[in-house]
Protein backbone atom coordinates (compact mmCIF):
# COMPACT_ATOMS: atom_id res chain seq x y z
CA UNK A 1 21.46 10.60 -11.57
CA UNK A 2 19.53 10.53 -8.34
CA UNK A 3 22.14 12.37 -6.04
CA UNK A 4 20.38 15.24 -3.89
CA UNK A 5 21.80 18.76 -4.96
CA UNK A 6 20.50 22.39 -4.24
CA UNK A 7 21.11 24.70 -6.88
CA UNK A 8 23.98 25.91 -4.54
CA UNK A 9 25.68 22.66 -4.92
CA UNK A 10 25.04 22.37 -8.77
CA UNK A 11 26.29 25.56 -9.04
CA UNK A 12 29.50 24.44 -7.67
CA UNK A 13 29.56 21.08 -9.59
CA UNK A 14 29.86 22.97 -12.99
CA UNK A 15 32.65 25.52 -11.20
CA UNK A 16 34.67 22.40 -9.97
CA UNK A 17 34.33 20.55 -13.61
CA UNK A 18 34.92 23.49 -15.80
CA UNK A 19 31.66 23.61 -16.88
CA UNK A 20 31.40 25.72 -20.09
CA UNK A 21 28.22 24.66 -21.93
CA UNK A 22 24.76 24.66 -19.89
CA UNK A 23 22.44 21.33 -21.98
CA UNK A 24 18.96 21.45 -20.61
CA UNK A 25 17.31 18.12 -22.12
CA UNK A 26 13.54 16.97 -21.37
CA UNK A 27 11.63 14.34 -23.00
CA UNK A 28 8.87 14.43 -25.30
CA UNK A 29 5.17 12.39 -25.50
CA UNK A 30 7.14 9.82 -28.07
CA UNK A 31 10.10 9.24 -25.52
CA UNK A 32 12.83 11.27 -27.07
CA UNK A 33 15.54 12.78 -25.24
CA UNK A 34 15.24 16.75 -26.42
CA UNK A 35 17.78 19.89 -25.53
CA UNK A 36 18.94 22.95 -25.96
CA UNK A 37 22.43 24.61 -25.21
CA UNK A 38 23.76 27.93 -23.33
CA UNK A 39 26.69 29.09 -22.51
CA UNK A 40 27.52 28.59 -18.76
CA UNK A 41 27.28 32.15 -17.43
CA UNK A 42 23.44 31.94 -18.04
CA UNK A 43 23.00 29.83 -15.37
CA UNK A 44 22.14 31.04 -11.70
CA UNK A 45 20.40 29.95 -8.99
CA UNK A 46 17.64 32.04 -9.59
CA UNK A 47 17.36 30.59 -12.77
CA UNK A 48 15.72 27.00 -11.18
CA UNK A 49 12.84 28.85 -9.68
CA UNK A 50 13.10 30.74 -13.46
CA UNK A 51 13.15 28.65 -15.41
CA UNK A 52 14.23 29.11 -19.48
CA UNK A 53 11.86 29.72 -22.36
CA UNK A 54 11.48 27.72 -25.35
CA UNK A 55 8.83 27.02 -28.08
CA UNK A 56 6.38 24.39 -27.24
CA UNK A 57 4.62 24.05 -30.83
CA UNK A 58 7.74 22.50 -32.05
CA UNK A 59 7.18 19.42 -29.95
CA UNK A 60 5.15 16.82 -31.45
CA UNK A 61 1.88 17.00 -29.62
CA UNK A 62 2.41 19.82 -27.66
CA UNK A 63 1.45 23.52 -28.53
CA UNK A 64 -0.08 24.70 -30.74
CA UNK A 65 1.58 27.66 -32.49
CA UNK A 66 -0.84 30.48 -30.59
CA UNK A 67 0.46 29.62 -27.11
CA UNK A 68 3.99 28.24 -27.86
CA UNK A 69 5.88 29.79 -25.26
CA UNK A 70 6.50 27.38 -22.82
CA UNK A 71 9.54 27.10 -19.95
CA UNK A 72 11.76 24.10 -18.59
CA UNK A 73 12.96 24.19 -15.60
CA UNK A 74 16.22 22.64 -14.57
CA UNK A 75 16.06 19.98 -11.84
CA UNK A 76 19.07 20.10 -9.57
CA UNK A 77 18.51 16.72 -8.41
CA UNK A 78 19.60 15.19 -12.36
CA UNK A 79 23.10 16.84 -12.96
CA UNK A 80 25.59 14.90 -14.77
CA UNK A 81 28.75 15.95 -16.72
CA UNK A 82 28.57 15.18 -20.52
CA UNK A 83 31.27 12.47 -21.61
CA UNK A 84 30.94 13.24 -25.28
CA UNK A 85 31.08 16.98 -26.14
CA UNK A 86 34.31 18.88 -26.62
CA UNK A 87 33.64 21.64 -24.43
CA UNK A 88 33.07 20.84 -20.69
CA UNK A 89 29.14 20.48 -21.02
CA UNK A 90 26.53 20.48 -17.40
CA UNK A 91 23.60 18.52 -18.39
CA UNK A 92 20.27 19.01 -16.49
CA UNK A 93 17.41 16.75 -16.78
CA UNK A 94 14.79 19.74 -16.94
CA UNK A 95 10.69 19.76 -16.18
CA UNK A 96 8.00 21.38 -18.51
CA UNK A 97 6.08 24.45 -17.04
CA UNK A 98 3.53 26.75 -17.92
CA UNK A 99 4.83 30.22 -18.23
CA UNK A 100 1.67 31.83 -17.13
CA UNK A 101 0.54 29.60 -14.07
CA UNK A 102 4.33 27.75 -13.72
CA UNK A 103 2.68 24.93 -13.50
CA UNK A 104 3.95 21.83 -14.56
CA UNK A 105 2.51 20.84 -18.26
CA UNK A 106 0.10 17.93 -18.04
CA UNK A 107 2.09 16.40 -21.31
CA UNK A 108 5.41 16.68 -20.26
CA UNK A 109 6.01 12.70 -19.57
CA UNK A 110 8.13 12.98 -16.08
CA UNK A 111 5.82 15.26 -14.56
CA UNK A 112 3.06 12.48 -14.83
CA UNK A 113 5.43 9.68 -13.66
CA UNK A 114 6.39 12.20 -10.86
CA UNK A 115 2.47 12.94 -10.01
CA UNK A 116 2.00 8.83 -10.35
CA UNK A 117 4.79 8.49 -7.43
CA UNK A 118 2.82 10.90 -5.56
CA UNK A 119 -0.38 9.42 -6.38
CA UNK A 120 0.95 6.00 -4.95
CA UNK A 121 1.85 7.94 -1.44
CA UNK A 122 -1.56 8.93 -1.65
CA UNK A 123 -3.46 5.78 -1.59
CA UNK A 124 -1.31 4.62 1.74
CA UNK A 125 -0.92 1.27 -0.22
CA UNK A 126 2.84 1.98 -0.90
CA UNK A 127 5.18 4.96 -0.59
CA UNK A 128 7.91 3.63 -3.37
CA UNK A 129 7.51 2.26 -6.68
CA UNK A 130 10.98 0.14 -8.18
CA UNK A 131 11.06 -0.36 -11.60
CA UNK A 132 14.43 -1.90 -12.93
CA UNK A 133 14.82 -1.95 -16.71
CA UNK A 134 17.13 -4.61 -18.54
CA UNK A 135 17.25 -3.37 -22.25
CA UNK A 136 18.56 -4.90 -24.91
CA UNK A 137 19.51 -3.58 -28.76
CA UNK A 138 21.69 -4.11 -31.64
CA UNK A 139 24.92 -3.14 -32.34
CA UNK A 140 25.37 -2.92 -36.33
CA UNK A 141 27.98 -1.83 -38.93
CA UNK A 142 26.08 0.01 -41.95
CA UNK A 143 22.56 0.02 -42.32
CA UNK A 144 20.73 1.84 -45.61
CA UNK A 145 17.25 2.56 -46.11
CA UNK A 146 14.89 4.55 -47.93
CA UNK A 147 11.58 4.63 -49.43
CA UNK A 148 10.47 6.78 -52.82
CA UNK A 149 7.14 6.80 -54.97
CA UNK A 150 8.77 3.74 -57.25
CA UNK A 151 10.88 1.89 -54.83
CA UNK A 152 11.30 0.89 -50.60
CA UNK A 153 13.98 -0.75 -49.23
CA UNK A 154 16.18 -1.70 -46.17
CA UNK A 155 19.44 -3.22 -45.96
CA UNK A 156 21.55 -4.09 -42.31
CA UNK A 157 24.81 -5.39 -41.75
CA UNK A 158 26.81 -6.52 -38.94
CA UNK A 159 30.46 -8.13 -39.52
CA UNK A 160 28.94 -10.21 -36.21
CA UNK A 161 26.20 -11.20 -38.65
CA UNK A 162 26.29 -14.90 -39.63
CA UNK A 163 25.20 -13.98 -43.50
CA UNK A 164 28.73 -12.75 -43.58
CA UNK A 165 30.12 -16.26 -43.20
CA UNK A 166 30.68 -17.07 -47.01
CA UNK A 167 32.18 -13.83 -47.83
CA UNK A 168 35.13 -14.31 -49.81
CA UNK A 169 37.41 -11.45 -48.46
CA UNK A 170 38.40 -9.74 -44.93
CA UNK A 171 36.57 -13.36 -43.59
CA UNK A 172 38.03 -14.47 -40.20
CA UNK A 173 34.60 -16.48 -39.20
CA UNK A 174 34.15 -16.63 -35.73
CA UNK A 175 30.42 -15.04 -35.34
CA UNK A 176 27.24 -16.68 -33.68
CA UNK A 177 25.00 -18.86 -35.53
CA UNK A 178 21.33 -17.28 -35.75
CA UNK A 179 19.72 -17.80 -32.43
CA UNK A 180 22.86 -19.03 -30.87
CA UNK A 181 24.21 -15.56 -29.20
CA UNK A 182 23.74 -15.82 -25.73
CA UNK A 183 26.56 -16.09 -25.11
CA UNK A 184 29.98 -17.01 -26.16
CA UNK A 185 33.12 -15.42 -24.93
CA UNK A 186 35.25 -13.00 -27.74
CA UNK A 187 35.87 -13.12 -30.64
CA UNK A 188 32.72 -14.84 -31.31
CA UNK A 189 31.36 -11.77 -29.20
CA UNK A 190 32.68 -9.29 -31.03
CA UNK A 191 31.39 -6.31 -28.29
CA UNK A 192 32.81 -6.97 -25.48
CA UNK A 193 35.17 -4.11 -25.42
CA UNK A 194 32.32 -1.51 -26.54
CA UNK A 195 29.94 -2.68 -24.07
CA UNK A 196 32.44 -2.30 -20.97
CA UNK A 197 32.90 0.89 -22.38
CA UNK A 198 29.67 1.72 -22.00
CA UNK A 199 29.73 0.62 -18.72
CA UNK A 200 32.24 2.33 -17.49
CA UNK A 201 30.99 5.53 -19.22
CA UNK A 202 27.75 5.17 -17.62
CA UNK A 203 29.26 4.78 -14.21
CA UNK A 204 30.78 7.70 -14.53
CA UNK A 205 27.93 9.51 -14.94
CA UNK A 206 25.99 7.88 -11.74
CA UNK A 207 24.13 4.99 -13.37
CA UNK A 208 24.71 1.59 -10.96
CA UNK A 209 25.02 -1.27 -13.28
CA UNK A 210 24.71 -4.59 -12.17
CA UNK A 211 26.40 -6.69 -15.89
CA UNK A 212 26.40 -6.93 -19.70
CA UNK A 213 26.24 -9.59 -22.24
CA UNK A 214 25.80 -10.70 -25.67
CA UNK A 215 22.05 -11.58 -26.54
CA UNK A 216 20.78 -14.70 -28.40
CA UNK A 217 20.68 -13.15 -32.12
CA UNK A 218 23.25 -12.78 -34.41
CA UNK A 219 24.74 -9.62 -35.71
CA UNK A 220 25.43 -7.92 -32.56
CA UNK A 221 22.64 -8.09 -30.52
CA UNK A 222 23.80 -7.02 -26.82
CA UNK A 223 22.04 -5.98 -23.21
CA UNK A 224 22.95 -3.71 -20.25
CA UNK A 225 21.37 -4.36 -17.15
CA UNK A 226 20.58 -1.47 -14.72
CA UNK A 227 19.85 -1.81 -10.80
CA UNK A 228 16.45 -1.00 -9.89
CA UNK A 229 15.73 2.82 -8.99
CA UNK A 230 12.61 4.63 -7.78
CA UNK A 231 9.82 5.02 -11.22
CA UNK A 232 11.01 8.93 -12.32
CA UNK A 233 14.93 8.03 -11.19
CA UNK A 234 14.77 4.77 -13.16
CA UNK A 235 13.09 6.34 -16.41
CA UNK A 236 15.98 9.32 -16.63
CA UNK A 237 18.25 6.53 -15.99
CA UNK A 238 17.24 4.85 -19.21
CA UNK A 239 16.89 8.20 -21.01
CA UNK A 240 21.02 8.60 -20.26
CA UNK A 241 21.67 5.14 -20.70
CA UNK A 242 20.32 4.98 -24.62
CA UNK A 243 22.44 8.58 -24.89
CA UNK A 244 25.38 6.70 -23.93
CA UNK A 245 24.93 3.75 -26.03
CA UNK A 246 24.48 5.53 -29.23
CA UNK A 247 27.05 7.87 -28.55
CA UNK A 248 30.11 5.36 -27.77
CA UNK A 249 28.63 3.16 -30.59
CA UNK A 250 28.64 6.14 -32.91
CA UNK A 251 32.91 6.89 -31.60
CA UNK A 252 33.56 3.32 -33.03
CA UNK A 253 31.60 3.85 -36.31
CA UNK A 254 29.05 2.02 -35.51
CA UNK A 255 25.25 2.42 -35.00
CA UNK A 256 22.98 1.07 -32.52
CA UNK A 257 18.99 0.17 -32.56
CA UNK A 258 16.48 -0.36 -29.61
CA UNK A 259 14.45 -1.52 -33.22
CA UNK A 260 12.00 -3.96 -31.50
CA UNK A 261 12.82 -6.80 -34.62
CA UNK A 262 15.34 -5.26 -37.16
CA UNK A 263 16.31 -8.87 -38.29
CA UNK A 264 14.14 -11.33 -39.84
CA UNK A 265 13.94 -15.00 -38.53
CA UNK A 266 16.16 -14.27 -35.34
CA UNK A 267 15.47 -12.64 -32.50
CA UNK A 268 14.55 -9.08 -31.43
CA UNK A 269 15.03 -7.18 -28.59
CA UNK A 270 12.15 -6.76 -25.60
CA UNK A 271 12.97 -4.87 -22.16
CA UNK A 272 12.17 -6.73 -18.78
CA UNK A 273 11.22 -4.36 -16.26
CA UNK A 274 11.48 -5.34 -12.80
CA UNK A 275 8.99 -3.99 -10.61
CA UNK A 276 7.92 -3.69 -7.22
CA UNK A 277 5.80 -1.65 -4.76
CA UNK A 278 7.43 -1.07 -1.06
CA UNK A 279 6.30 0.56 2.19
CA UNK A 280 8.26 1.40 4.84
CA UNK A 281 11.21 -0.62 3.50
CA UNK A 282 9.12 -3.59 3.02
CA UNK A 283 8.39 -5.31 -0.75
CA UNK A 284 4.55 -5.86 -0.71
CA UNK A 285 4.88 -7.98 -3.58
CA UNK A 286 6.46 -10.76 -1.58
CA UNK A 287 4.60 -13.35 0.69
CA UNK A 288 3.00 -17.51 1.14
CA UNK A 289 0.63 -17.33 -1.85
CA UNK A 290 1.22 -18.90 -5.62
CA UNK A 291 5.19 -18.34 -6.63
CA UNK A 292 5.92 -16.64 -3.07
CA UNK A 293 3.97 -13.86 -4.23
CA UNK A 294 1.55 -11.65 -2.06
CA UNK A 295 -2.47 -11.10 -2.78
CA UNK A 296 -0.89 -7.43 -3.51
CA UNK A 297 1.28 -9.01 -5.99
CA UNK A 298 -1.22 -11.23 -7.77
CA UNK A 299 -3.54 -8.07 -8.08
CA UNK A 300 -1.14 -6.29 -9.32
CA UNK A 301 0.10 -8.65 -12.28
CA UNK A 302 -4.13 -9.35 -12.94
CA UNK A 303 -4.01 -5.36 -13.61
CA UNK A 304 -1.36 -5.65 -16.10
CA UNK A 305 -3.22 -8.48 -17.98
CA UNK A 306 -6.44 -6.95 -17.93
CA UNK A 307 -4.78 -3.40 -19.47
CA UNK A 308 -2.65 -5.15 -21.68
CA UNK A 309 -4.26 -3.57 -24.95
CA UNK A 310 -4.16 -0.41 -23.64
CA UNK A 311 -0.52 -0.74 -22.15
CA UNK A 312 0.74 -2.08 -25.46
CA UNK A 313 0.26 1.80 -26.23
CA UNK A 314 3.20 2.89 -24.62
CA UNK A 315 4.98 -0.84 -23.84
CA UNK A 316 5.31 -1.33 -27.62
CA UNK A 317 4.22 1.80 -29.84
CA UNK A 318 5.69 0.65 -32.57
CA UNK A 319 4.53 -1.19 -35.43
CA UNK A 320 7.68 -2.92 -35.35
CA UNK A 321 7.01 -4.05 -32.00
CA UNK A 322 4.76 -6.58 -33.38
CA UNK A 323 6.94 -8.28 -35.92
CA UNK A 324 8.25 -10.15 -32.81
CA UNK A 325 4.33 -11.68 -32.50
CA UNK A 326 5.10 -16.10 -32.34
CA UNK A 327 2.24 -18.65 -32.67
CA UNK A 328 0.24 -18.15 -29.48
CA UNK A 329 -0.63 -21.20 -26.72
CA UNK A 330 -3.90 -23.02 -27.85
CA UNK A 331 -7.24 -21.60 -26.06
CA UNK A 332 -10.53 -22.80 -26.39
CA UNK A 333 -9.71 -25.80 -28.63
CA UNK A 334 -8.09 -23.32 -31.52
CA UNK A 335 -4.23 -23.86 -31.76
CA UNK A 336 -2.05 -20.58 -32.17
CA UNK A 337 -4.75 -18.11 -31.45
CA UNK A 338 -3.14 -14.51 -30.53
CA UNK A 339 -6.16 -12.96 -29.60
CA UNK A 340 -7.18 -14.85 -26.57
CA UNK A 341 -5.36 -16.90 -23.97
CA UNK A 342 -6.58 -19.15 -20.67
CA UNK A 343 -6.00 -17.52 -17.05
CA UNK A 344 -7.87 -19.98 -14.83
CA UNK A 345 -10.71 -20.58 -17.49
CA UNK A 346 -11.37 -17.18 -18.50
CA UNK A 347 -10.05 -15.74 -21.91
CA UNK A 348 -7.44 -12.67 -21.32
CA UNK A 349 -6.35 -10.64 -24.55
CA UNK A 350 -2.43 -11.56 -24.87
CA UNK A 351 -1.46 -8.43 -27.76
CA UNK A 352 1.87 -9.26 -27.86
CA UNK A 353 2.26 -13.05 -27.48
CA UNK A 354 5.87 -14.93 -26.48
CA UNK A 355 8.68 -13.74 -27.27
CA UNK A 356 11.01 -15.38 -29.46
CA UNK A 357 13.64 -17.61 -27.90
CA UNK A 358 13.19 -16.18 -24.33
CA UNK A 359 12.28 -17.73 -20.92
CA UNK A 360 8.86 -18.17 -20.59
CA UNK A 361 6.51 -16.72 -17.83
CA UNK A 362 5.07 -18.33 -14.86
CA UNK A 363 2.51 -20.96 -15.41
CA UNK A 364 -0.68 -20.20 -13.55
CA UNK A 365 -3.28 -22.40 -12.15
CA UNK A 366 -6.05 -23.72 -15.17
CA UNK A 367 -3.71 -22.82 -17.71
CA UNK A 368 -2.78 -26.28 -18.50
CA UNK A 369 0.69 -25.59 -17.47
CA UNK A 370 1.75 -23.25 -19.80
CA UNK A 371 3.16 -19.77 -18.98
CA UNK A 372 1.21 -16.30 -18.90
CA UNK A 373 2.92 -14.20 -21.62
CA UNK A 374 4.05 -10.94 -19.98
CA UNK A 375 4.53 -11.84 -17.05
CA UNK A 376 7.47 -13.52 -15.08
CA UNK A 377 8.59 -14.70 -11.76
CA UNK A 378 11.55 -13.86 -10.68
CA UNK A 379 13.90 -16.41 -9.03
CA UNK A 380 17.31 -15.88 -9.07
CA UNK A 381 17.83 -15.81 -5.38
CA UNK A 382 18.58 -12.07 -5.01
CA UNK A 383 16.79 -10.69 -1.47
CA UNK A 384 16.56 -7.60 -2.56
CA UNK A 385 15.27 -7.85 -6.37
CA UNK A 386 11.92 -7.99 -7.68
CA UNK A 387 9.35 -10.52 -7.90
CA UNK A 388 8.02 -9.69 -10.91
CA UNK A 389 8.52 -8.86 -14.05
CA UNK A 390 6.66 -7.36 -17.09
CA UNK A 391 7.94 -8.98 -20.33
CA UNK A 392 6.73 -7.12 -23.48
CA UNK A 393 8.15 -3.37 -22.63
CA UNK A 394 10.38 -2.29 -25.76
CA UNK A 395 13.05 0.66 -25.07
CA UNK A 396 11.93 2.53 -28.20
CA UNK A 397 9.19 3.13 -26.47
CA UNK A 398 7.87 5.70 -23.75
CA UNK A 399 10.18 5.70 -20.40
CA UNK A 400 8.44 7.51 -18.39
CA UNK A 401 4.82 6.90 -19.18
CA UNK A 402 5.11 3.13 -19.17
CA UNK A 403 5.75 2.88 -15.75
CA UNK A 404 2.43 4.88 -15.24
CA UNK A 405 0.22 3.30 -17.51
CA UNK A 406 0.83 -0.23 -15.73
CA UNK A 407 -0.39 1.35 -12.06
CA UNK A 408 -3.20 3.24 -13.38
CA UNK A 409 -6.25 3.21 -11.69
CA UNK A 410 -10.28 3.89 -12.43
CA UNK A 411 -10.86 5.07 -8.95
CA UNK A 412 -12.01 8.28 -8.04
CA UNK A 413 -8.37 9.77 -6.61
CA UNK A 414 -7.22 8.87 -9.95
CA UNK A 415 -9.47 10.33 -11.86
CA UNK A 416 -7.83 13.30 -11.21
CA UNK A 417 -5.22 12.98 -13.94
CA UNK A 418 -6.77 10.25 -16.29
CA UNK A 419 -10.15 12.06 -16.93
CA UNK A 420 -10.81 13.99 -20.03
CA UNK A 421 -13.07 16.90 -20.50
CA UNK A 422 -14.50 17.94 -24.10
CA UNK A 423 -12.55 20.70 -25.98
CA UNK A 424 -14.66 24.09 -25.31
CA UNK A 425 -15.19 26.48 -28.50
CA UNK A 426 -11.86 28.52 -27.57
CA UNK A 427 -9.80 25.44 -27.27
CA UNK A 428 -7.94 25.51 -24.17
CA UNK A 429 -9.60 27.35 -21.64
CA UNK A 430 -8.42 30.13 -19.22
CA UNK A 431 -9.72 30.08 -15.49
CA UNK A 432 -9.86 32.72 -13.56
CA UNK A 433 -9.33 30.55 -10.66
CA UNK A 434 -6.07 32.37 -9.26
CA UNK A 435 -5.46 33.02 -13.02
CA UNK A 436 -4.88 29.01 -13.29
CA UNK A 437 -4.64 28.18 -16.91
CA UNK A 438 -6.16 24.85 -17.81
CA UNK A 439 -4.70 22.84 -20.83
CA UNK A 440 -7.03 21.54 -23.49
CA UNK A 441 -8.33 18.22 -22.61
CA UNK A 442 -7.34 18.69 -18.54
CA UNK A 443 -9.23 17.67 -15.32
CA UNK A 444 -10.42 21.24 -13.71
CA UNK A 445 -9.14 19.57 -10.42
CA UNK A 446 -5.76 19.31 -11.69
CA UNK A 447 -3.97 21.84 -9.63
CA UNK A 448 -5.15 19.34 -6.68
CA UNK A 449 -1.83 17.42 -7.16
CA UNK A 450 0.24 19.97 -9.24
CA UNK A 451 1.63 21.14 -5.77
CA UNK A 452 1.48 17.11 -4.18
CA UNK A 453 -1.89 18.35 -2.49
């Protein structure tokens, strides 16, 4: 996904694969993969400084119907050839700009992770941001629901699952107990062959993936674990990587869920997200200070405690993510309390307490030994692999914005693009400031950084 191509060279990618369908995808503010299809002769190399209309009021939170007309531009550095459509399909990850200005649109998600790299070169403290993601979901046979004025149900089923054990016909046993998954060879793991086909699918189409496994639940819970990539790289990465999964799940007649908790009284699936800040091909976050970590580092993981309420916003958005909340540590003499934790005497909010049946965090000094939920060390020996980790990300949830929401910062540079200004009496207002149009709710400055100023 993150090979350098000029349009010349994309142009000649589609011409050497037979490339008869042009899909432009983007992302929207809820972290769905979006697109729209042309035939292959529409594409030029004018047509990346161009760009390609479509209606922005049919986005959720986007437009509103008045000024719908928005463009997406193809980026000729995310080119991949689609493995699951008939026709010899390009796909281009695409940005979202203002027709009028062609400026990039303050709510399209990868143009704020790609201002947050910038922002990050901007500071001098790093010049790269790595974020590796290891996601994990569920693999499952049938699922049914629906919901009406007199009724609301449910209903999931895996032949994996271990409620299938007594069942009288078809019954060859050999599935995981609950919370015993992680991780017995075939045919207890019944996914082995899917997965690796996943794998190999997703190699083909540039991800680097370092292994797969079964998870701990029952039913078919699995995880795919992608090397670390730079924060915009690493959150198209995952974008692809959920397309594939569904997809080769879908070819076996099965579905798949990044459902935070879809099964009661096992476990559900999280995301660790390895992260680290680097300058000048050196990891800041390592050094002599608690767990081998820098000051830097330390810093950094107090900044994701502190903004854990907020970051729970886009690290778990749904209220599903919170059906995987566990009796909390005890703090301040009251057993199980979720709302409040000790960090070296002082209280921190923990919003999404421990994880069910999953390695614990690092414990920190004052906190009688016990873990910080969140956040982990990292110590499998690997030179080049993170630190640190963030525990409570969920991949139903925002790819590119998490990323950004963990390193944002109140000072004044980044104020820039985090300050809000109140709605004027004509909605979004038009500047004549080199006929610069401002989106409602956008810092005047914002053209500042719109060309990496």
């Amino acid at each position: 996904m993150s090979v350098q191509r000029t349009p010349a060279e994309v142009m000649k990618f589609a011409k050497e694969n037979d490339a008869q369908i042009l899909d432009l995808r983007f992302a929207d503010l809820p972290g769905l993969w979006q697109h729209v299809s042309y035939p292959i002769g529409e594409l030029s190399e004018e047509k990346f400084e161009e760009g390609f209309g479509f209606d922005g009021s049919s986005i959720r939170g986007w437009q509103a119907i008045s000024e719908s007309d928005m463009l997406i531009m193809p980026d000729s550095n995310s080119v991949f050839m689609d493995p699951f459509t008939d026709a010899p399909t390009l796909v281009i990850t695409c940005n979202v700009v203002d027709p009028i200005t062609k400026q990039h649109y303050e709510r399209d998600p990868r143009w704020i992770a790609q201002k947050a790299e910038k922002y990050l070169q901007y500071t001098g403290i790093g010049d790269t941001a790595f974020f590796g993601a290891e996601a994990e979901f569920f693999i499952f046979d049938n699922i049914r629901f629906d919901s009406a004025p007199n009724y609301g149900f449910y209903f999931i089923d895996s032949e994996e699952g271990r409620w299938n054990s007594g069942r009288e016909q078809h019954n060859l046993g050999y599935r995981p107990r609950y919370k015993e998954g992680y991780f017995p060879v075939p045919p207890t793991d019944h996914h082995m062959n899917i997965r690796t086909e996943m794998v190999q699918i997703m190699e083909e189409c540039g991800l680097h993936i370092e292994c797969h496994h079964h998870e701990v639940a029952t039913g078919g819970q699995c995880e795919i674990d992608q090397r670390f990539d730079t924060l915009v790289n690493s959150a198209d990465n995952m974008m692809l990587y959920k397309y594939i999964v569904r997809n080769v799940a879908f070819s076996h007649g099965r579905t798949v869920t990044f459902m935070p908790k879809p099964l009661w009284n096992d476990n559900g699936s999280g995301m660790h997200t390895h992260q680290s800040i680097w300058k000048d091909d050196e990891p800041l976050f390592a050094g002599d200070q608690y767990a081998g970590m820098s000051e830097a580092a330390l810093y950094y993981i107090g900044g994701l405690l502190k903004h854990s309420a907020a970051l729970a916003a886009f690290c778990a958005p749904t209220t599903n993510s919170y059906k995987r909340l566990v009796p909390g540590f005890e703090a301040a003499g009251q057993p199980g309390l979720l709302a409040a934790q000790p960090l070296g005497g002082v209280p921190h909010p923990d919003v999404l307490g421990e994880p069910e049946g999953e390695a614990r965090g690092a414990a920190l000094p004052g906190s009688v030994g016990e873990p910080v939920p969140g956040v982990l060390g990292h110590a499998d020996g690997g030179t080049r692999r993170h630190p640190e980790q963030d525990r409570p990300g969920r991949a139903a949830g925002q790819g590119h914005l998490r990323p950004v929401a963990r390193r944002a910062a109140r000072g004044a540079g980044a104020a820039l693009f985090t300050r809000r200004l109140p709605r004027g009496a004509g909605g979004r207002s038009r500047l004549p400031d080199a006929q610069r149009r401002v989106h409602r709710g956008a810092h005047p400055q914002l053209h500042l950084l719109q060309d990496g100023g």
